[in-house]
N, C-alpha and C. Protein backbone atom coordinates (compact mmCIF):
# COMPACT_ATOMS: atom_id res chain seq x y z
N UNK A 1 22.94 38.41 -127.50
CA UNK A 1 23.66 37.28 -127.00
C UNK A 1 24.27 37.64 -125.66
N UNK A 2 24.31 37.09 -125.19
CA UNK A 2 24.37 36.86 -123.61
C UNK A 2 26.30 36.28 -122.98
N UNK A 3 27.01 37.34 -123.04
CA UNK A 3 28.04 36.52 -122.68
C UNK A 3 28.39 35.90 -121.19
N UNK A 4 27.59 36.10 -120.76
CA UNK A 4 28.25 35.31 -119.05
C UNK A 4 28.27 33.94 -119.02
N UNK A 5 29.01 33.93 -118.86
CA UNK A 5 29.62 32.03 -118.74
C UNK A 5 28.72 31.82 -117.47
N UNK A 6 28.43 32.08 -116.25
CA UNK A 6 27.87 31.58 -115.43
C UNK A 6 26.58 30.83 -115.40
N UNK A 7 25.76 31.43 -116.92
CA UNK A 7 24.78 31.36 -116.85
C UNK A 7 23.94 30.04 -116.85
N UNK A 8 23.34 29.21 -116.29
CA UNK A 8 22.81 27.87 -116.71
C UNK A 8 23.86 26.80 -115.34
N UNK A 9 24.56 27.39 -114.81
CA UNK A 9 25.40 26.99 -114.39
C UNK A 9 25.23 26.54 -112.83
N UNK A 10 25.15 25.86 -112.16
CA UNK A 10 24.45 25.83 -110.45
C UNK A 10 26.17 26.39 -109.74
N UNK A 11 26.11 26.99 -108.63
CA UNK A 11 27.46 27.60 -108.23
C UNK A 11 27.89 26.72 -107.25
N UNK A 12 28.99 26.04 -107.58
CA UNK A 12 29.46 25.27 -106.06
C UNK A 12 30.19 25.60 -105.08
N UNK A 13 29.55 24.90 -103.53
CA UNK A 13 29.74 25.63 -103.05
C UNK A 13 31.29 25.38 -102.40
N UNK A 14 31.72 26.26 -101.49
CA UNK A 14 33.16 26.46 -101.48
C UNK A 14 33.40 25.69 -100.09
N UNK A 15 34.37 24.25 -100.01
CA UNK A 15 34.91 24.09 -98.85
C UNK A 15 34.84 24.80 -97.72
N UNK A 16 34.87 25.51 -97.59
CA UNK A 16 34.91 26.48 -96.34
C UNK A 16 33.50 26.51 -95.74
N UNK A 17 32.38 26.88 -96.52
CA UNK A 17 30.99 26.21 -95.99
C UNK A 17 30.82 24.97 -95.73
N UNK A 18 31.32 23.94 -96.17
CA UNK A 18 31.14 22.33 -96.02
C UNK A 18 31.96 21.86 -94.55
N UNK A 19 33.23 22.72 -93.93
CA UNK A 19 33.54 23.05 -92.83
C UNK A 19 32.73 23.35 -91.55
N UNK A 20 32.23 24.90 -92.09
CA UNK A 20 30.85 25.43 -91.40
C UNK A 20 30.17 24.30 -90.97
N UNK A 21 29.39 23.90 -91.89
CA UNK A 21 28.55 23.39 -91.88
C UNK A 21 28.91 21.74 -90.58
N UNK A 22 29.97 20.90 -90.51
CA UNK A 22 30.43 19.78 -90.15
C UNK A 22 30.84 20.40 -88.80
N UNK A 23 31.24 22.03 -88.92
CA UNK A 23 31.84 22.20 -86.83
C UNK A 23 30.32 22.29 -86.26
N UNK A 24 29.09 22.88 -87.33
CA UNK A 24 28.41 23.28 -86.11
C UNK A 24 27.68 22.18 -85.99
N UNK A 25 27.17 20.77 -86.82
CA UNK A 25 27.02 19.68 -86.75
C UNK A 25 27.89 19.05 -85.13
N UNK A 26 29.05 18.83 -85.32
CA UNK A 26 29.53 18.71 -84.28
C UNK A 26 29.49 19.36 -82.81
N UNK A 27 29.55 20.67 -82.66
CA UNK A 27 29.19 21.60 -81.82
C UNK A 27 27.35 21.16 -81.22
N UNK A 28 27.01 21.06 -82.04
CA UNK A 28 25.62 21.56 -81.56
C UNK A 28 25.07 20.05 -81.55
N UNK A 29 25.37 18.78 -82.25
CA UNK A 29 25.20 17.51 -81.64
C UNK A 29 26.06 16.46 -80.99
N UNK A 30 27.35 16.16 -81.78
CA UNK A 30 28.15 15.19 -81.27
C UNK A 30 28.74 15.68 -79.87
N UNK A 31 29.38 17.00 -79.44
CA UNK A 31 29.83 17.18 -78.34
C UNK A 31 28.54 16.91 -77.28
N UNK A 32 27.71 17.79 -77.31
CA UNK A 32 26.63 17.47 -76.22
C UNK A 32 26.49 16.35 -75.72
N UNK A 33 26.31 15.45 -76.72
CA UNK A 33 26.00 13.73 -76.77
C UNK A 33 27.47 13.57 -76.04
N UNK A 34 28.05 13.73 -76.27
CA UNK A 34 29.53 13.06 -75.32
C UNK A 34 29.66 13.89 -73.86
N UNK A 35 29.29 14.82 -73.96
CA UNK A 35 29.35 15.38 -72.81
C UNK A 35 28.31 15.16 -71.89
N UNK A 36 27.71 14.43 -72.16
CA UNK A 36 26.31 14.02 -71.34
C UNK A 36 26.67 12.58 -70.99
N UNK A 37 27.11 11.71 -71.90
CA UNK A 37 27.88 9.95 -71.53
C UNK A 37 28.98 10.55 -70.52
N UNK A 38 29.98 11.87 -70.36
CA UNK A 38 30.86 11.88 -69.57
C UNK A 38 30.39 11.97 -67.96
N UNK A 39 29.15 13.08 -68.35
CA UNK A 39 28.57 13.26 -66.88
C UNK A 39 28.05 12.24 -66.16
N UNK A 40 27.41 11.66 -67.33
CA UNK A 40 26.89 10.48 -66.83
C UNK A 40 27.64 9.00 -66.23
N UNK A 41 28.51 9.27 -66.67
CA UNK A 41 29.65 8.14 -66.26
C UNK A 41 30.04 8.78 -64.88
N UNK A 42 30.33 10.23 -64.73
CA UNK A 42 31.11 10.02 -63.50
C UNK A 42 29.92 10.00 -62.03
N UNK A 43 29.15 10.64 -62.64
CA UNK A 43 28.08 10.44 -61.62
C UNK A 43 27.60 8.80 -61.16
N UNK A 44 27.74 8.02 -62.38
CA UNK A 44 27.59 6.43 -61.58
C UNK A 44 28.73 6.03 -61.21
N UNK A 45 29.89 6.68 -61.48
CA UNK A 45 31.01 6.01 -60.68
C UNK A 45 31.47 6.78 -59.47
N UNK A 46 30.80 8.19 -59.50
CA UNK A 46 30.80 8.71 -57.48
C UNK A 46 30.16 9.12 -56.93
N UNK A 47 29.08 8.80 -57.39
CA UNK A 47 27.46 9.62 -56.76
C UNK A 47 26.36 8.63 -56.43
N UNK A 48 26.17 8.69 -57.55
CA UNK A 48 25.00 7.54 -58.05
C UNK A 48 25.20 6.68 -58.59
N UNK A 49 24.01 5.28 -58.16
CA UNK A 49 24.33 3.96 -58.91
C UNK A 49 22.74 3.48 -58.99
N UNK A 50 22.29 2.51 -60.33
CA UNK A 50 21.08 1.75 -60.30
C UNK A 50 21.25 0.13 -59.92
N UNK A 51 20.23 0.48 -58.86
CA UNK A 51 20.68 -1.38 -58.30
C UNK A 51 19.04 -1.96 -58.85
N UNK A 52 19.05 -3.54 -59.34
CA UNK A 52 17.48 -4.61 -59.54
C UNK A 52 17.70 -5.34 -58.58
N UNK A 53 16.31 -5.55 -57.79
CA UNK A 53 16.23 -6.32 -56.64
C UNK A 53 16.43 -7.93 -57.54
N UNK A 54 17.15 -8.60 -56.81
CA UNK A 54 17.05 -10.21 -57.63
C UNK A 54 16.20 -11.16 -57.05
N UNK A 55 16.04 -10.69 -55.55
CA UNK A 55 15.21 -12.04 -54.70
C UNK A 55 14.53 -11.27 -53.78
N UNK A 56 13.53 -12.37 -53.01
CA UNK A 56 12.74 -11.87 -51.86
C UNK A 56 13.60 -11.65 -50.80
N UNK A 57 14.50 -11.85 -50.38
CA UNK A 57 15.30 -11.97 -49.22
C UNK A 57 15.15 -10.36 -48.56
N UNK A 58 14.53 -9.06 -49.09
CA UNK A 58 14.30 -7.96 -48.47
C UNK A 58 12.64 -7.40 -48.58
N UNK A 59 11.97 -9.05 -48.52
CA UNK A 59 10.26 -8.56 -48.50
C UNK A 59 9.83 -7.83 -47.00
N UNK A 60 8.90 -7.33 -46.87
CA UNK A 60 7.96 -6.39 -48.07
C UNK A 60 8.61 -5.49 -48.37
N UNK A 61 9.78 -5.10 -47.75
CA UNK A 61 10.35 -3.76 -47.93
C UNK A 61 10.48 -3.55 -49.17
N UNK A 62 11.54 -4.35 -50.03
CA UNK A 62 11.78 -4.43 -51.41
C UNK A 62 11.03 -5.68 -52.05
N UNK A 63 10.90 -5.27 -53.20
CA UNK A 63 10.09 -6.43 -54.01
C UNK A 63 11.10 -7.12 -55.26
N UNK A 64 11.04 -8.67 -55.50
CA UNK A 64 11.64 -8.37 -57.00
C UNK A 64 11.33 -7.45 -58.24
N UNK A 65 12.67 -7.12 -58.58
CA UNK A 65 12.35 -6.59 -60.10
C UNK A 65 12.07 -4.75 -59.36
N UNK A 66 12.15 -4.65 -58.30
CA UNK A 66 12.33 -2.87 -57.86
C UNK A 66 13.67 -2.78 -58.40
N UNK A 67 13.35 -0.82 -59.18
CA UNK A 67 14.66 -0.78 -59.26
C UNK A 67 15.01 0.14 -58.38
N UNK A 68 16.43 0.50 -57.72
CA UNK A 68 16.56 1.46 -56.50
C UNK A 68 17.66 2.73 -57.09
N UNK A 69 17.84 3.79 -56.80
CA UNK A 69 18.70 4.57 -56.84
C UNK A 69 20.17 4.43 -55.23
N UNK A 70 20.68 4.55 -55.85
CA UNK A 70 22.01 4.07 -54.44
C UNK A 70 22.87 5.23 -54.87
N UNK A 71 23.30 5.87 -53.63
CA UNK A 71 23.87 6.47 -53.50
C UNK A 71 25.46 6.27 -52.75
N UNK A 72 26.22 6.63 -53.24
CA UNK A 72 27.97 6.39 -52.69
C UNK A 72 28.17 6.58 -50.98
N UNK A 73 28.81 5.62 -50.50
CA UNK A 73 28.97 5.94 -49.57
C UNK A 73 30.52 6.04 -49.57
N UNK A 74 30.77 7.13 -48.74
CA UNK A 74 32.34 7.25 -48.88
C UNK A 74 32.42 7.45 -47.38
N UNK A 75 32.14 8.19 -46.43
CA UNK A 75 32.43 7.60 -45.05
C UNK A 75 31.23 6.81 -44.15
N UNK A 76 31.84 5.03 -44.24
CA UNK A 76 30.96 4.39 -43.56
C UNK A 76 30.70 4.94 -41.66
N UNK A 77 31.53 6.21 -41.47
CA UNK A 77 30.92 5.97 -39.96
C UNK A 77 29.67 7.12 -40.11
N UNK A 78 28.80 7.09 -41.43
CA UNK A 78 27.43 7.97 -41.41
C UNK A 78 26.57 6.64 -41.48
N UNK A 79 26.94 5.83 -41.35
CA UNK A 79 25.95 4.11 -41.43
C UNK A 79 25.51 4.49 -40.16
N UNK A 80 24.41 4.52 -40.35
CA UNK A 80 23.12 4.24 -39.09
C UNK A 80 22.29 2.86 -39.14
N UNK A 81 22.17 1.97 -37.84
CA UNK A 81 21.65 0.96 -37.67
C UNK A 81 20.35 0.70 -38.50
N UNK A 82 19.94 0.52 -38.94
CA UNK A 82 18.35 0.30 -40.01
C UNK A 82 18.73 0.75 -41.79
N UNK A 83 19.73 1.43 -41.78
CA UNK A 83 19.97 1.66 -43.61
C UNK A 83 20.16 0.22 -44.04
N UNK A 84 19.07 0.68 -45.35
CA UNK A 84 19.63 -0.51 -46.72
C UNK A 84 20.58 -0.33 -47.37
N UNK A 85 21.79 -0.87 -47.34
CA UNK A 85 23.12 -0.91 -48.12
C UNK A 85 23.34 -1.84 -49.02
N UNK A 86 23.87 -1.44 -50.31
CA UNK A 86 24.87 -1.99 -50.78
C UNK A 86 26.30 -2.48 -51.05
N UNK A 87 26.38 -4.14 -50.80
CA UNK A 87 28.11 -3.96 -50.65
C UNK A 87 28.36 -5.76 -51.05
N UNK A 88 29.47 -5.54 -51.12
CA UNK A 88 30.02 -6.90 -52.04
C UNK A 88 30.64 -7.95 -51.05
N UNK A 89 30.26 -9.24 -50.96
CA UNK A 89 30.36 -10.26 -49.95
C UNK A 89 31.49 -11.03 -51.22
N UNK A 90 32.83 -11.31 -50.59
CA UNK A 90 33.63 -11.91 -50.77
C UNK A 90 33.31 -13.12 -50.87
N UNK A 91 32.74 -13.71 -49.80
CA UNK A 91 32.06 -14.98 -49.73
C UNK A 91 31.16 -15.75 -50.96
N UNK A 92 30.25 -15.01 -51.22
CA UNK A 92 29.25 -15.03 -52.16
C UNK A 92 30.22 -15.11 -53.48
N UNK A 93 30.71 -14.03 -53.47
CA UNK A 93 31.66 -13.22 -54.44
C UNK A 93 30.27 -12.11 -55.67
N UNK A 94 29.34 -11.67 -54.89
CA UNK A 94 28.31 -10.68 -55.31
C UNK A 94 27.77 -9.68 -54.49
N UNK A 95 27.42 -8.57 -55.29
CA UNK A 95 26.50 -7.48 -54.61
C UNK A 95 25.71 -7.96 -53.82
N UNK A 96 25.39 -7.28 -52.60
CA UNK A 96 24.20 -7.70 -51.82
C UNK A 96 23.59 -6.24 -51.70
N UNK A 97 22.14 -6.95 -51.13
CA UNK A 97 21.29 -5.37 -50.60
C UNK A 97 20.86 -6.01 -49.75
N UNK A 98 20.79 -5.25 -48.21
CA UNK A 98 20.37 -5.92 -46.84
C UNK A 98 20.10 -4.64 -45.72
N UNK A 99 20.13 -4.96 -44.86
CA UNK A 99 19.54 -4.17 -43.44
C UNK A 99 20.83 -4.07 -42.94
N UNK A 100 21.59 -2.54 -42.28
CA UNK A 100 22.63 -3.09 -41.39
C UNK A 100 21.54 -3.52 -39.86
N UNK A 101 22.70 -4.15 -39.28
CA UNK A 101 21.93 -4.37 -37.68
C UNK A 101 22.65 -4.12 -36.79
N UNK A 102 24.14 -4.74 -37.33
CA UNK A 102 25.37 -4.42 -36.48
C UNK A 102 26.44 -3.67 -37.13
N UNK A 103 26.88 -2.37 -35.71
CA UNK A 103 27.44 -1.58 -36.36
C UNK A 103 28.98 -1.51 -35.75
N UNK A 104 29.94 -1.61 -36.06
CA UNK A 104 31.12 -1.72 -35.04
C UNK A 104 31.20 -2.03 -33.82
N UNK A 105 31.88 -3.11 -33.16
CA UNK A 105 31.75 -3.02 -31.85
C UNK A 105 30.32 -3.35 -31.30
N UNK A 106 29.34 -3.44 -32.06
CA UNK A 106 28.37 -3.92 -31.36
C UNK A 106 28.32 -5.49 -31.02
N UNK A 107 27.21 -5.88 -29.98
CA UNK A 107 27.70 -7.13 -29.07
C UNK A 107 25.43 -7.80 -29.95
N UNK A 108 25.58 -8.29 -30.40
CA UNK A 108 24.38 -8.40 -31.54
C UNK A 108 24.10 -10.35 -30.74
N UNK A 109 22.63 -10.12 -30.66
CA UNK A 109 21.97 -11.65 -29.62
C UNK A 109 20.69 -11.50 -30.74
N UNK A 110 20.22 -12.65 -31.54
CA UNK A 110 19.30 -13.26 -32.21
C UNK A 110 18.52 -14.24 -31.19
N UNK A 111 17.70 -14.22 -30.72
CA UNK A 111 16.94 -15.43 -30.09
C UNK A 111 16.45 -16.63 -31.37
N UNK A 112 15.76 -17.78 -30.61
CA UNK A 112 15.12 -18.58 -31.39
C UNK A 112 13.51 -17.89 -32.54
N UNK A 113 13.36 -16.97 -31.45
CA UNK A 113 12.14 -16.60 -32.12
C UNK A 113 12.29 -14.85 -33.26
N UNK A 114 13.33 -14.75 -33.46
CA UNK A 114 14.17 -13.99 -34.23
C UNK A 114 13.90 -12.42 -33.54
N UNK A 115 13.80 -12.32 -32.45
CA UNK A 115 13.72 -11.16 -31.63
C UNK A 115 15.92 -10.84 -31.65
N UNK A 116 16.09 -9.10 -31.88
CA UNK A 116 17.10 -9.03 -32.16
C UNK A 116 17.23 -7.97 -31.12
N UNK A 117 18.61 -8.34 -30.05
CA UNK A 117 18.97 -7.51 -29.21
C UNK A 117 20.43 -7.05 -29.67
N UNK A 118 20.29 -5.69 -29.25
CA UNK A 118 21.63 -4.90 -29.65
C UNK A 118 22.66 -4.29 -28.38
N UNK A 119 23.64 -4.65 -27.78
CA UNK A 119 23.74 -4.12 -26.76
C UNK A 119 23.30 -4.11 -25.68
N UNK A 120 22.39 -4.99 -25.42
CA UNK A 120 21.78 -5.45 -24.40
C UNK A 120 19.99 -4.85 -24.41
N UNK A 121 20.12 -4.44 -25.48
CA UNK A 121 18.65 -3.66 -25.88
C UNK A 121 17.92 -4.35 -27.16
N UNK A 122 16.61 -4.67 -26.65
CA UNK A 122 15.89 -5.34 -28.80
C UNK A 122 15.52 -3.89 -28.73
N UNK A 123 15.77 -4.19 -30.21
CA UNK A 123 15.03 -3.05 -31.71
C UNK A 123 13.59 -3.73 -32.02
N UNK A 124 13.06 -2.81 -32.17
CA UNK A 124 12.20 -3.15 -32.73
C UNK A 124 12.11 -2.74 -34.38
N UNK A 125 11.90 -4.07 -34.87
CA UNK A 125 12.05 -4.18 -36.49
C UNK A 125 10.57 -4.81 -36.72
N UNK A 126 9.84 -3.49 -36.92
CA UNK A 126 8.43 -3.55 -37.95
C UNK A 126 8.15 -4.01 -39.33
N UNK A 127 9.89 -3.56 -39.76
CA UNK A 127 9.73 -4.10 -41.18
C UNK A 127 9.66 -5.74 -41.86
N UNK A 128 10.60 -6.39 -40.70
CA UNK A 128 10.68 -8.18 -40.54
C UNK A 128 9.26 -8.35 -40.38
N UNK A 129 8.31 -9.02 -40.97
CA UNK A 129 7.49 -9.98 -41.46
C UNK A 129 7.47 -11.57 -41.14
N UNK A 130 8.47 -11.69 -41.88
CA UNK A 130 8.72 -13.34 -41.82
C UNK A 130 9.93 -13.71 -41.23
N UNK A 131 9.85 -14.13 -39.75
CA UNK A 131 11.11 -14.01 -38.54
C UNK A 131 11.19 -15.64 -38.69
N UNK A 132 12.73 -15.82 -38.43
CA UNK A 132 12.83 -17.38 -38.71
C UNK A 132 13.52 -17.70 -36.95
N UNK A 133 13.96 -19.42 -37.44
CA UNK A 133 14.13 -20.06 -36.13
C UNK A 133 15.78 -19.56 -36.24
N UNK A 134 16.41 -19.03 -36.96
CA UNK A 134 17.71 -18.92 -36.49
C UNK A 134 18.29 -17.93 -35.80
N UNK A 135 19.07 -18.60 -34.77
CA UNK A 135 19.64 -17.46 -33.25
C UNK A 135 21.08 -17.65 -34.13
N UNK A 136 21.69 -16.43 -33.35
CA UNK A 136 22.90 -16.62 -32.91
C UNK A 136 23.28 -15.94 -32.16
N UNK A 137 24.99 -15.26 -31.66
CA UNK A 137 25.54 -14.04 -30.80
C UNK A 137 26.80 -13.68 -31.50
N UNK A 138 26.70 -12.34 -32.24
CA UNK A 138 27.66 -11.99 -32.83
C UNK A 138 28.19 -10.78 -31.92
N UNK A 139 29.62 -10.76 -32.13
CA UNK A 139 30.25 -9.56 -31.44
C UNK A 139 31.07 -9.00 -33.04
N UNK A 140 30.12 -7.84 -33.45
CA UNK A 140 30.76 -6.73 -34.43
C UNK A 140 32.78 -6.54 -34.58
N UNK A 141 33.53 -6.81 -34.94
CA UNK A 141 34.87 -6.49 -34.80
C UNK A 141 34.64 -4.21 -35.65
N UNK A 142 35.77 -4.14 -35.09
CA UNK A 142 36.16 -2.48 -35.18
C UNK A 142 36.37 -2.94 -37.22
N UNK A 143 35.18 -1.91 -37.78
CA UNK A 143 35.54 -1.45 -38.77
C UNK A 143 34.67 -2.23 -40.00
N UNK A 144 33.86 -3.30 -39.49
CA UNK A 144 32.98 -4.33 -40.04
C UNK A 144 31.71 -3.97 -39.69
N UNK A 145 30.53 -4.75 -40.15
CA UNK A 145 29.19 -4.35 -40.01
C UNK A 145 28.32 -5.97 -40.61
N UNK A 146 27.44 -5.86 -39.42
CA UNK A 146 26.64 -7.25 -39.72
C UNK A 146 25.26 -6.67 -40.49
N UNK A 147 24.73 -7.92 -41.99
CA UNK A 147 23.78 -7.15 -42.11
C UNK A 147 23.03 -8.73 -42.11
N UNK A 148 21.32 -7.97 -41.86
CA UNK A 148 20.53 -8.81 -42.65
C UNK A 148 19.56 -8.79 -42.98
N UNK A 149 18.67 -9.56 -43.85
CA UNK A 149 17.59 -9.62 -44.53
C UNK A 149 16.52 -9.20 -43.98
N UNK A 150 15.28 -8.30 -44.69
CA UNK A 150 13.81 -8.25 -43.75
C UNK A 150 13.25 -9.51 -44.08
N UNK A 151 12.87 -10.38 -44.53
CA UNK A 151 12.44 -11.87 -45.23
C UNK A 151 13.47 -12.86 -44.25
N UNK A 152 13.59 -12.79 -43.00
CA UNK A 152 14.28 -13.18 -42.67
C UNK A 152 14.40 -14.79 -42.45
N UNK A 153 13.37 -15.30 -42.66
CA UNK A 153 12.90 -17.01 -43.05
C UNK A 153 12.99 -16.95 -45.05
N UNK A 154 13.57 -16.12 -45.41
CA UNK A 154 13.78 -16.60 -46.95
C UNK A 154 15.11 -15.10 -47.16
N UNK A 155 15.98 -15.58 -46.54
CA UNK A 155 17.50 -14.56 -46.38
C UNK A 155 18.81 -15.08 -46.60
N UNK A 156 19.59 -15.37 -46.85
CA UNK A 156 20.70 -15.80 -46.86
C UNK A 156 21.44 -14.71 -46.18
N UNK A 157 21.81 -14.60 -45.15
CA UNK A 157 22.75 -13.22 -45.09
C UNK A 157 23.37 -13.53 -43.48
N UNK A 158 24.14 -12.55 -43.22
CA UNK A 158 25.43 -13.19 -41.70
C UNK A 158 24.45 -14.06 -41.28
N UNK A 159 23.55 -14.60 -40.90
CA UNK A 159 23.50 -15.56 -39.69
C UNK A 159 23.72 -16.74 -40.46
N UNK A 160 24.07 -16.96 -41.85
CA UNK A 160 24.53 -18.36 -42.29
C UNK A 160 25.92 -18.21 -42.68
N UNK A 161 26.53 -16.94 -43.09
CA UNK A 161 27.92 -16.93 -43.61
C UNK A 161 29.02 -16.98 -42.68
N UNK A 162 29.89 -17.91 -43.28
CA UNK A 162 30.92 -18.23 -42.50
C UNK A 162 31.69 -17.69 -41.71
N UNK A 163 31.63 -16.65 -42.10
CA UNK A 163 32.47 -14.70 -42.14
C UNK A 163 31.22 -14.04 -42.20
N UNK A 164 30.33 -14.12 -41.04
CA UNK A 164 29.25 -12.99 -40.81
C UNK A 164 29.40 -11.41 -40.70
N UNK A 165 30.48 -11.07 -41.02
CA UNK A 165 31.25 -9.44 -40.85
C UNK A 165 31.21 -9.64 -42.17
N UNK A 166 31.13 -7.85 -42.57
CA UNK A 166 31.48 -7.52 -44.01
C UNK A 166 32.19 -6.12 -43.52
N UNK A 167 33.71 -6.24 -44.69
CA UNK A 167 34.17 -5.06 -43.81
C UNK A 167 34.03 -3.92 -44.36
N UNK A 168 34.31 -2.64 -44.17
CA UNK A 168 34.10 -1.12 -44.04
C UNK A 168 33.99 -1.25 -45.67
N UNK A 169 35.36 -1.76 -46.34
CA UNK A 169 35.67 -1.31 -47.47
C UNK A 169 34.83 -2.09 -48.66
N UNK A 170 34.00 -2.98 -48.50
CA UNK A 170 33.41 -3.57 -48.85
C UNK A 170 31.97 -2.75 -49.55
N UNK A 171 31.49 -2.22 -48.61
CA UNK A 171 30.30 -0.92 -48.55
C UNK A 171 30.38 -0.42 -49.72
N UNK A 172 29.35 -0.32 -50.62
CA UNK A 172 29.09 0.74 -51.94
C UNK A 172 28.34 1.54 -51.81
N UNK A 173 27.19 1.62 -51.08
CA UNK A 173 26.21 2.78 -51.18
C UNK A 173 25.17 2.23 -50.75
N UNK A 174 24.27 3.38 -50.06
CA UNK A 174 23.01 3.59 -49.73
C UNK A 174 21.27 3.85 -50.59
N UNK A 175 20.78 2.08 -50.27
CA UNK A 175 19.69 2.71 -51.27
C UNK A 175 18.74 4.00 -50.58
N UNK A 176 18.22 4.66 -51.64
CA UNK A 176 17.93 5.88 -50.67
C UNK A 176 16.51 5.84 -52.21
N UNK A 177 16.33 5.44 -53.10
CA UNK A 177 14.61 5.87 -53.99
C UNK A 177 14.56 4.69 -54.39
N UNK A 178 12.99 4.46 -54.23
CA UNK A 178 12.83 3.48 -55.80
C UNK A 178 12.40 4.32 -57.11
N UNK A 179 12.71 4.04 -57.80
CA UNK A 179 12.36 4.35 -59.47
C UNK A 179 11.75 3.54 -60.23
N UNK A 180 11.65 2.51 -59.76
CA UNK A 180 10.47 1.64 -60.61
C UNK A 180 10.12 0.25 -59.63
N UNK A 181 9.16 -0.04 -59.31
CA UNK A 181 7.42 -0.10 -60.59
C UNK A 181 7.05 1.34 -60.34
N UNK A 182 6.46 2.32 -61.18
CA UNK A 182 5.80 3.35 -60.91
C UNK A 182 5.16 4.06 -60.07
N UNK A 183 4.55 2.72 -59.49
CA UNK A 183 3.14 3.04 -58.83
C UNK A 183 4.10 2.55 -57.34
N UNK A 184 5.49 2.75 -57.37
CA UNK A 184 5.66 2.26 -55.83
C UNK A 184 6.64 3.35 -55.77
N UNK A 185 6.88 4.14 -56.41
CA UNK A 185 8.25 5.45 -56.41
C UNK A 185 8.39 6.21 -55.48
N UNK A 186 8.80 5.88 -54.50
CA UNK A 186 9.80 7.34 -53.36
C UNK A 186 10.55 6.48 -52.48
N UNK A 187 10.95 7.04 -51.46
CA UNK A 187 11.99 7.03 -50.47
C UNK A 187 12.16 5.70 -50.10
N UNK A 188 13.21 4.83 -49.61
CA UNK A 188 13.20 3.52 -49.21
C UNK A 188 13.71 3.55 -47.90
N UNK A 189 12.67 2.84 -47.28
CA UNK A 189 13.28 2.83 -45.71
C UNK A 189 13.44 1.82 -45.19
């Protein structure tokens, strides 16, 4: 006869493993997972941002339904004349994505035939396609920036807004990739 009580018996196991067991659960999945939503949060709130094109108003350059990578801009005097920016029109009261053209202080002449002089000089803009009948003569104020559309016969942008300046602080970032459709992925110029 057999006296051990243990025998037949399954051994349970002791709190202290059921511990074990729940830190490294935690450790080795739940933190990671949060620490990856943290990175990821701060990087779209000071680095990086994903912008969807909504309209033609930046054909051929951008297409609907591109998606872009944008990058933060934190000092607008690295804005160079031809970047695609992102920035928020009071007016509208929405994000825009557009061409700058005018950059502080610049003295900006639209003809009828949408030829664009800067300073007493045209640019030449290869990327405009579709040039419309609207002129105007904007003079840039210190600290603002005129933008506008490559689709420029299907644009809404300064040469109709009331308040054709958008100012410094307005500016969110520079699209700088596309990331989708696939087959159209790199640099945006």
């Amino acid at each position: 006869m057999n006296n051990d009580f243990t025998e037949g018996y399954e051994e349970i196991e002791s709190p202290k493993v059921d511990e074990n067991k729940s830190m490294k659960f935690f450790t080795e999945w739940i933190l990671p997972i949060l620490l990856a939503l943290i990175i990821a949060g701060l990087i779209n709130k000071f680095l990086v941002f994903k912008v969807l094109i909504p309209s033609e108003s930046m054909l051929p350059t951008l297409k609907v339904g591109d998606q872009l990578f944008v990058t933060k801009i934190y000092n607008t005097e690295k804005i160079e004349r031809g970047d695609i920016v992102v920035f928020y029109s009071k007016e509208l009261g929405d994000l825009l994505i557009k061409r700058v053209i005018g950059l502080p202080g610049d003295e900006i002449n639209i003809d009828d035939t949408g030829s664009v002089v800067v300073n007493g000089s045209k640019i030449e803009e290869t990327y405009v396609k579709h040039p419309d009948g609207h002129s105007g003569n904007f003079n840039v104020p210190n600290d603002k920036f005129l933008f506008l559309g490559d689709n420029r016969a299907n644009s809404k942008d300064s040469r109709l807004w009331k308040d054709p300046y958008i100012d410094k602080s307005e500016i969110k970032g520079k699209a700088q990739v596309r990331v989708y459709p696939f087959d159209r992925v790199g640099m945006v110029r």
